[in-house]
Protein backbone atom coordinates (compact mmCIF):
# COMPACT_ATOMS: atom_id res chain seq x y z
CA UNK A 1 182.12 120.37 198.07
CA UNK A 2 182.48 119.41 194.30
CA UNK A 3 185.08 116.67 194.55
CA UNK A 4 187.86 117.56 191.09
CA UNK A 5 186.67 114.81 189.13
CA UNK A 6 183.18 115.65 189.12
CA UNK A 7 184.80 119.07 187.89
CA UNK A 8 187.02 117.63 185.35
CA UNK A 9 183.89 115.38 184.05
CA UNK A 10 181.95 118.79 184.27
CA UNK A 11 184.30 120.84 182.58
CA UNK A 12 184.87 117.97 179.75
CA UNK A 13 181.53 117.85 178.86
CA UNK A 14 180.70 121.57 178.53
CA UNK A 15 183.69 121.91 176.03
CA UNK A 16 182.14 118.67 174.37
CA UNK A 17 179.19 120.45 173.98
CA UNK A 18 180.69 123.95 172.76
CA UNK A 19 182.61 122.01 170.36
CA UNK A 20 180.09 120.34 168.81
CA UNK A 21 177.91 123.63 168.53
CA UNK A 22 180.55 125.55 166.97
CA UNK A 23 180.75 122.82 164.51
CA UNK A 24 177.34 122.80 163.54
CA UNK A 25 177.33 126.13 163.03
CA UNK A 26 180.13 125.92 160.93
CA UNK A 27 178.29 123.26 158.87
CA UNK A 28 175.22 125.40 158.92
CA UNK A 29 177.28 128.55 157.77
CA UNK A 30 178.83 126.15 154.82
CA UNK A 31 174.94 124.91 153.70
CA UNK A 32 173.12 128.87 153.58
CA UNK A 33 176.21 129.99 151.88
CA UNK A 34 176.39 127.24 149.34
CA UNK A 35 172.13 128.05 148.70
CA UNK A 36 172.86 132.11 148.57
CA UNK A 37 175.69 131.70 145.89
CA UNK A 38 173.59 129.42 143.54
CA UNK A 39 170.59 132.01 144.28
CA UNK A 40 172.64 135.16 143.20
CA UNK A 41 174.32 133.03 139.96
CA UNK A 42 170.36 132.20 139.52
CA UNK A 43 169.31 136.25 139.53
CA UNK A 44 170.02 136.93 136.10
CA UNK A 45 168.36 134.21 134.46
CA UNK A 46 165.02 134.21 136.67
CA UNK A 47 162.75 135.06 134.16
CA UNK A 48 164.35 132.09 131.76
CA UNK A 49 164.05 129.39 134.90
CA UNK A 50 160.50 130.74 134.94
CA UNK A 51 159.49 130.42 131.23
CA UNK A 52 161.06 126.56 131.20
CA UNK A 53 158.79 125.81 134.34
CA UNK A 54 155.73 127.57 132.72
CA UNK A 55 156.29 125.82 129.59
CA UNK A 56 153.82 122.21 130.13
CA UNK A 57 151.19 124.88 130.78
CA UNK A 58 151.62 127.59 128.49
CA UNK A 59 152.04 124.82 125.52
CA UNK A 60 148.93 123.53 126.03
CA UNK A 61 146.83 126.87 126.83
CA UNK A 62 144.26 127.87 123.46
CA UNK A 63 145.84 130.38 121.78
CA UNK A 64 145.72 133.73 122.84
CA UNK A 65 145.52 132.84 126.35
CA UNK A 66 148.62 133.22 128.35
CA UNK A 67 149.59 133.52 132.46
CA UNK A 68 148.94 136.50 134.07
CA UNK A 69 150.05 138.61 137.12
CA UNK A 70 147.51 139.53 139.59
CA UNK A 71 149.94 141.66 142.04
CA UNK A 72 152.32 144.07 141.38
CA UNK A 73 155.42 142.37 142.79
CA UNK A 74 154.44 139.35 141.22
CA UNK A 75 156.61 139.41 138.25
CA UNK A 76 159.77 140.03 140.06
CA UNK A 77 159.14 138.28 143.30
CA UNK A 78 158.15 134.77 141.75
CA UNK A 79 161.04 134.11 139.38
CA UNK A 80 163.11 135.01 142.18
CA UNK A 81 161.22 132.63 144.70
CA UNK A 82 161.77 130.20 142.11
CA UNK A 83 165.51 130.73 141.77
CA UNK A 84 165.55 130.29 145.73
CA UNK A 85 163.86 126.93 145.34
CA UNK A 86 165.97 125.62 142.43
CA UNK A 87 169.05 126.93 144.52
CA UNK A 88 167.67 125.40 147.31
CA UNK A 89 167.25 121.82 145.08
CA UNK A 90 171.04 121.96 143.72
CA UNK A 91 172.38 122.46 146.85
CA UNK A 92 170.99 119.43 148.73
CA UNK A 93 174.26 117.52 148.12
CA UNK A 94 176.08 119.92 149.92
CA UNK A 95 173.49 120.57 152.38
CA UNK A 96 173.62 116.72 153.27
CA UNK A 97 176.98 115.95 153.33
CA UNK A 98 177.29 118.71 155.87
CA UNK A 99 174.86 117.04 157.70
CA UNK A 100 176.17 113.50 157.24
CA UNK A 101 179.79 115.17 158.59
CA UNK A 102 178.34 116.44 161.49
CA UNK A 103 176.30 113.00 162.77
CA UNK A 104 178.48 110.20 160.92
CA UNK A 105 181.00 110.36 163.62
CA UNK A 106 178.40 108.71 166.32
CA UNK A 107 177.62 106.29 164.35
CA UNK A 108 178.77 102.75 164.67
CA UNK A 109 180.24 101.16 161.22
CA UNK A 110 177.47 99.33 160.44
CA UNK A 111 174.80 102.32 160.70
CA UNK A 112 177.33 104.18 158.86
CA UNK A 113 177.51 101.33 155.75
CA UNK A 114 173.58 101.44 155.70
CA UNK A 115 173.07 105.35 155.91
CA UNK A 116 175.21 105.96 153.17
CA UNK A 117 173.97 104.87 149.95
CA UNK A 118 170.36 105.73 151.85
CA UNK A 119 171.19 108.87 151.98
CA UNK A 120 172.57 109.06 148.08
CA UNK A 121 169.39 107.11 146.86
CA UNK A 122 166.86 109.57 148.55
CA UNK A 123 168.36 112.39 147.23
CA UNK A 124 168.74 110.57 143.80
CA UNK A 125 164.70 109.29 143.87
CA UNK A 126 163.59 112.77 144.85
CA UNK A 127 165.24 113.87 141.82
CA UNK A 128 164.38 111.41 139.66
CA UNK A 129 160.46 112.06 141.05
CA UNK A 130 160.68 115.89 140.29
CA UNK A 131 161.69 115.44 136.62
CA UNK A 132 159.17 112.56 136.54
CA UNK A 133 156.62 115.34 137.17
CA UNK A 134 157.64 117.89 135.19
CA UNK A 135 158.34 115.61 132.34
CA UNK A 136 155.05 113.45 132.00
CA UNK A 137 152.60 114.27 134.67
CA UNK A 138 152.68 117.78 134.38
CA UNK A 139 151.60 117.89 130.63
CA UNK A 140 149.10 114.91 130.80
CA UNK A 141 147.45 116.67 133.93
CA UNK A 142 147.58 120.27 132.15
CA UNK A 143 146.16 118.99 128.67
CA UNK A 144 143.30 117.48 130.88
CA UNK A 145 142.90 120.20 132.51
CA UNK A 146 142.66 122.54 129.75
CA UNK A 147 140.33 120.23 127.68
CA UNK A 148 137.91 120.58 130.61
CA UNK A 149 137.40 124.21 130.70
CA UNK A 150 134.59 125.19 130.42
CA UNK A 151 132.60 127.16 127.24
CA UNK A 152 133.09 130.75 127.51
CA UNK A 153 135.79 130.68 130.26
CA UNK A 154 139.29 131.77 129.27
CA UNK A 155 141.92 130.39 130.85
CA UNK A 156 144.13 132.79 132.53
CA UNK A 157 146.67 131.16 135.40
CA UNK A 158 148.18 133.73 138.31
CA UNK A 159 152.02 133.25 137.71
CA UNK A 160 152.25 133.05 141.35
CA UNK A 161 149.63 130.46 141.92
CA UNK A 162 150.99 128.39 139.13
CA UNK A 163 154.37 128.07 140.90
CA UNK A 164 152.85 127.16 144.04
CA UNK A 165 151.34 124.25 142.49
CA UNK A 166 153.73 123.04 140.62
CA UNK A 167 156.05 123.09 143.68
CA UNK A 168 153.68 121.15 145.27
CA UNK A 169 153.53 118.89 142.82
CA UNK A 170 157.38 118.75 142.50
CA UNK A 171 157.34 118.04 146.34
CA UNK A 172 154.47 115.15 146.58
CA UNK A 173 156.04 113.00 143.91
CA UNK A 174 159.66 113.73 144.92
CA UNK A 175 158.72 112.19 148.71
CA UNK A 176 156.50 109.50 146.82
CA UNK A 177 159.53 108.16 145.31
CA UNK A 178 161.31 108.11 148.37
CA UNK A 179 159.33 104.58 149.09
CA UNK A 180 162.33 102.24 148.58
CA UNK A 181 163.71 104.66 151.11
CA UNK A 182 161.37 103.97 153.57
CA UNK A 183 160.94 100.55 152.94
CA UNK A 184 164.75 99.59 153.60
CA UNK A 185 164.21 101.88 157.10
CA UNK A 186 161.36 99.94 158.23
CA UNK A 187 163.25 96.65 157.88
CA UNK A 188 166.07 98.03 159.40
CA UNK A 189 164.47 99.27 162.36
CA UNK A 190 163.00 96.31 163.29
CA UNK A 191 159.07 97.19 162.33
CA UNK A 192 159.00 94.63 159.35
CA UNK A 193 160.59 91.98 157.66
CA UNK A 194 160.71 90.69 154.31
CA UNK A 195 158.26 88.19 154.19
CA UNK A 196 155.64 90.81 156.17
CA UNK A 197 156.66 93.04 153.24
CA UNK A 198 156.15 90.43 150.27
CA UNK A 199 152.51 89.60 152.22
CA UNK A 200 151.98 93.03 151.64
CA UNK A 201 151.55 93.26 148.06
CA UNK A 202 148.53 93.62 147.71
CA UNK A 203 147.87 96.65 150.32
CA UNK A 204 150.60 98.32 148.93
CA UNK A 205 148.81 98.43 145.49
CA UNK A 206 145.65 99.83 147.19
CA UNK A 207 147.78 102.27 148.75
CA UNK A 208 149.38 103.29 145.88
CA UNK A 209 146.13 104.13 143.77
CA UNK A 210 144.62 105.61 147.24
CA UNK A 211 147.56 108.43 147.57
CA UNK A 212 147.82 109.34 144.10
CA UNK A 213 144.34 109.49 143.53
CA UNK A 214 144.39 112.26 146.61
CA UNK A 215 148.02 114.28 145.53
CA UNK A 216 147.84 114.16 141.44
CA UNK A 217 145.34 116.60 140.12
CA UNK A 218 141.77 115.11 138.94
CA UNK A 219 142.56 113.20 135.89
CA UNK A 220 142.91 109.37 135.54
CA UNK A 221 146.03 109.39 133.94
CA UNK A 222 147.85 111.64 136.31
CA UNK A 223 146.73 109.11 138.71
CA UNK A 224 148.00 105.64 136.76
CA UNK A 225 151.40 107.97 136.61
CA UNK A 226 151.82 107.96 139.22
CA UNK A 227 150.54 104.39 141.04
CA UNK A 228 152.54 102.28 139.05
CA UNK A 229 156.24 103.76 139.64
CA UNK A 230 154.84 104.01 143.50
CA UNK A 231 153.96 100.10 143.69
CA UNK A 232 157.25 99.58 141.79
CA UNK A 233 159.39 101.20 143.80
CA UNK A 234 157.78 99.02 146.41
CA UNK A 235 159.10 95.70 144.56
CA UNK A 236 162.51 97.93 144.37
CA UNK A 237 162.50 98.22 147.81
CA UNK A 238 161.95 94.87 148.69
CA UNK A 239 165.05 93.80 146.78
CA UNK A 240 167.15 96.80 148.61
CA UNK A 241 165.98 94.89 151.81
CA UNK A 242 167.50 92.20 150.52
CA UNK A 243 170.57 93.82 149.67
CA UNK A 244 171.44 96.18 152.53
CA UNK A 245 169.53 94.76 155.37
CA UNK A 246 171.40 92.09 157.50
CA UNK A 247 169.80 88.75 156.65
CA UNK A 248 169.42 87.33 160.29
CA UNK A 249 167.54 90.96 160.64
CA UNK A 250 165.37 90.65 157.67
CA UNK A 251 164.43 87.31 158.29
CA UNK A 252 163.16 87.31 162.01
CA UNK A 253 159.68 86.27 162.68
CA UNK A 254 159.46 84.42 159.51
């Protein structure tokens, strides 16, 4: 026979439990609904979101050549899957401090000081690495790209295709300047220090010029663009290390 406190304990945690669920659902609920009212005050100016996204490409096409639609949806279904992804980008300040509500109160004061301004550069740096490759890469890599076509061949870009890569694109640099990010986690955790970190220089160079080399499309400069703000953030991240880690955590095994 189930002695009462075993019940009580029972009973406590299954309304623990159903508390906490209703309460990420009501954070959930809060996130989609803050992405579907940016999408629907996005609907009307689709086409114009598209045309400023097109624009590194379609500036540097010859003239007379222009992007085209292969399927018949296509020029209503990709400015609007673009207006999902920009809604999508706006609302990641809402969609994390939902998240940070729902976790932050299991976390002891310290995790709490360190997760913060984490959490605000991340979403900062993947920013900052999405304009970075609209801004620069983008029309270094396109006026490359067009300079190498080929005699006789007219270049013609699916609108659809065009948005996947530039998504892609958008998405590889924006985690690529996430490194301080990572770098401050590592330490944190335990996995390195900061003298393991300054040893590592040198790899973290080669590594640099290894990753871009494979995500920027085929043209040196892309590449360069992409290496050196990687490696710096590095150097940046060091100095977070520095700054947010404890020093008696940093420090160990030196």
């Amino acid at each position: 026979m189930t002695s009462p406190d075993v019940g009580g304990i029972a009973e406590d945690l299954q309304s623990g439990v159903f508390t906490h669920l209703l309460e990420l659902r009501s954070r959930l609920i809060k996130a989609v609904a803050t992405v579907l009212l940016l999408l629907l005050a996005l609907v009307p100016v689709t086409n114009r979101l598209y045309s400023l996204l097109a624009e590194p490409l379609v500036a540097r096409l010859p003239h007379g050549a222009h992007l085209i639609a292969t399927e018949v949806t296509s020029p209503f279904l990709t400015p609007l899957k673009l207006a999902f992804y920009v809604a999508l980008l706006v609302s990641m300040p809402m969609i994390l401090y939902q998240l940070w509500a729902f976790v932050s109160p299991g976390l002891y004061q310290k995790e709490k000081r360190l997760a913060r301004p984490l959490l605000v550069a991340a979403l900062l740096l993947f920013y900052v690495g999405c304009a970075f490759a609209y801004l620069l890469v983008l029309p270094a890599a396109f006026r490359f790209l067009t300079a190498m076509t080929p005699g006789g061949v007219e270049m013609m870009t699916d609108i659809s295709h065009y948005l996947d890569f530039v998504m892609l694109v958008f998405f590889a640099f924006g985690l690529c300047f996430e490194v301080p990010v990572a770098v401050v986690i590592l330490a944190a955790v335990g996995v390195v220090n900061l003298a393991t970190l300054r040893k590592s220089r040198r790899y973290a160079i080669v590594g640099a010029f290894a990753l871009s080399a494979f995500i920027t499309p085929p043209d040196i400069a892309s590449m360069i663009m992409l290496a050196v703000p990687m490696y710096l953030l590095y150097e940046l991240g060091m100095l977070a290390v520095r700054w947010l880690v404890a020093p008696a955590k940093v420090d160990a095994g030196d």
